[in-house]
Protein backbone atom coordinates (compact mmCIF):
# COMPACT_ATOMS: atom_id res chain seq x y z
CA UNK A 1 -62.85 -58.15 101.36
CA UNK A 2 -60.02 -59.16 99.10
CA UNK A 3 -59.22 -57.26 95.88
CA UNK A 4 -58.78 -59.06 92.64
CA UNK A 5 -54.79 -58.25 91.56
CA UNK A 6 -55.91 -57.32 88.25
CA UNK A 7 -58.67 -54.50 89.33
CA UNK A 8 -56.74 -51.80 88.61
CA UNK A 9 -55.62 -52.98 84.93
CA UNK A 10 -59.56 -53.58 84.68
CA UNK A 11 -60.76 -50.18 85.60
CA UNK A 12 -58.17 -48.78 83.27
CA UNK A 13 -58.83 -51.18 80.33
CA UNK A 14 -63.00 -50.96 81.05
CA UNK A 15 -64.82 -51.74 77.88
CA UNK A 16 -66.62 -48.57 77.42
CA UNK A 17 -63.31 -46.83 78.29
CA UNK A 18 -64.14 -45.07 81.26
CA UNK A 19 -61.32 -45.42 83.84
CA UNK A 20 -62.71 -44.64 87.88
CA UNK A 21 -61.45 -41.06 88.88
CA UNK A 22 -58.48 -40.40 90.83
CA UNK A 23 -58.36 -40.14 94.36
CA UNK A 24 -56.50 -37.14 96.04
CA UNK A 25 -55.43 -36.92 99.90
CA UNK A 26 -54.94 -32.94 100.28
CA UNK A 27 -53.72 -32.06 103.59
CA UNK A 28 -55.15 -28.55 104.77
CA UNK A 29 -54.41 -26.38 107.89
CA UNK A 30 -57.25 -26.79 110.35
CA UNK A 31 -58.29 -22.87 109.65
CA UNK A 32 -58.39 -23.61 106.15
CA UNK A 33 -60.75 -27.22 107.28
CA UNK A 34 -63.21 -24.72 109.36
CA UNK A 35 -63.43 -22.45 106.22
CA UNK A 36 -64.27 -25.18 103.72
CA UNK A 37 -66.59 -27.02 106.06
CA UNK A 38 -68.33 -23.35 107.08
CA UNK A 39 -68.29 -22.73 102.93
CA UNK A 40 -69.74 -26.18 102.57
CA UNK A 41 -72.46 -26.00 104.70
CA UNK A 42 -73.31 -22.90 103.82
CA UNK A 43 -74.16 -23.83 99.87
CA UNK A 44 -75.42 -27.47 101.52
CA UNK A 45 -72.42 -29.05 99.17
CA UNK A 46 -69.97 -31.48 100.65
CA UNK A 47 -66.26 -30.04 100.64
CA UNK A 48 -65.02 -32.48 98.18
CA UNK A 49 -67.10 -30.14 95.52
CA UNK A 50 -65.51 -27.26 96.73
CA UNK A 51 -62.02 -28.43 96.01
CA UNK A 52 -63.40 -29.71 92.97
CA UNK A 53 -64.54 -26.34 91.83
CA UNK A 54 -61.28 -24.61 93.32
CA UNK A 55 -59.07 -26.79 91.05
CA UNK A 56 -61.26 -26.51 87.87
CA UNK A 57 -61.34 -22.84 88.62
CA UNK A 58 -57.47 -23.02 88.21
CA UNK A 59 -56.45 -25.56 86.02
CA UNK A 60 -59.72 -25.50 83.93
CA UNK A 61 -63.19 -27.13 84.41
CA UNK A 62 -64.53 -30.87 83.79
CA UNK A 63 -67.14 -30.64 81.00
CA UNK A 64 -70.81 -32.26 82.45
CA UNK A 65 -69.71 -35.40 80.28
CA UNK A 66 -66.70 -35.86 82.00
CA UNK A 67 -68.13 -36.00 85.08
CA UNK A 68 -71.00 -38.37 83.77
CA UNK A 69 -68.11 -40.50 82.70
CA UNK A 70 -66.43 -40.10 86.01
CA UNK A 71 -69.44 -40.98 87.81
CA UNK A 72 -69.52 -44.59 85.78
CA UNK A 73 -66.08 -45.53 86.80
CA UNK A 74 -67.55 -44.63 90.25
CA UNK A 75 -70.50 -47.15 89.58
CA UNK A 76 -68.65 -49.46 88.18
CA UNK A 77 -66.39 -50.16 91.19
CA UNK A 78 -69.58 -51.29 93.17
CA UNK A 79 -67.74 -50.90 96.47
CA UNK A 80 -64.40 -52.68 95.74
CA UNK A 81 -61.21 -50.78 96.79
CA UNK A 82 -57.28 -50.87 96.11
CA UNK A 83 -54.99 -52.28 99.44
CA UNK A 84 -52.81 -49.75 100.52
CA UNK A 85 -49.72 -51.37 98.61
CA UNK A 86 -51.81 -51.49 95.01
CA UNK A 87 -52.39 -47.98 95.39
CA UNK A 88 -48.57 -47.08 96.41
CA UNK A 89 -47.52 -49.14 93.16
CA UNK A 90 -49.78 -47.24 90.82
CA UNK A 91 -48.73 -43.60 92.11
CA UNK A 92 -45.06 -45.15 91.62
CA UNK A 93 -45.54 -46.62 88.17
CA UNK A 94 -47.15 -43.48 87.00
CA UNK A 95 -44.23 -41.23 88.80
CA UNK A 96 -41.90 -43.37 86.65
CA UNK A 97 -44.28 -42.65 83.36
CA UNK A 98 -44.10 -39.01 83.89
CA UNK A 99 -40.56 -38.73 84.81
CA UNK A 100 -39.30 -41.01 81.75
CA UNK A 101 -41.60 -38.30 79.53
CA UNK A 102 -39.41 -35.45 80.74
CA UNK A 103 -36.48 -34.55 78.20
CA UNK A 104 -33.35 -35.05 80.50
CA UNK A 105 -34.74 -39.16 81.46
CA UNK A 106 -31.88 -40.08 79.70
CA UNK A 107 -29.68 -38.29 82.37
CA UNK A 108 -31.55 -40.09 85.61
């Protein structure tokens, strides 16, 4: 299915301003895999919750709003995805965002 260029500007720009949540690719050894999937089973939770709850456990939780509001970018995607290369030029625009914050930019 082709994506419409300008999806990614939309999701961001959505009229109730709820942008789609961010997808993560976490590579994990495979004993840490067999613990997560054991752990996951175990609470009948899918592993992506787990992480989820590891990472708001460290960096600080996502109030049950946020994750209401997450869950309408979600919706609001109905089933259309970023190409490969759309997805490689966001991560790099935002790279660029972050590292032109940082006080030495000037010195890039």
């Amino acid at each position: 299915m082709p994506i419409d260029p300008d999806f990614a500007r939309e999701l961001d720009e959505a009229e109730d301003g709820v942008s789609a949540p961010d997808r993560l690719q976490v590579l994990v050894s495979p004993a840490q895999r067999r613990a997560l999937e054991a752990e996951a089973k175990r609470r009948g939770t899918p592993v992506g919750d787990l992480i989820r709850e590891a990472v708001d456990a460290r960096f600080g939780a996502t109030s049950p709003e946020e994750r209401l509001e997450a869950l309408a970018g979600i919706e609001k995607t109905a089933g259309r995805f970023l190409t490969p290369a759309a997805l490689d030029r966001i991560v790099e625009e935002e790279r660029e965002a972050v590292l032109d914050a940082l006080p030495d930019a000037a010195a890039r």
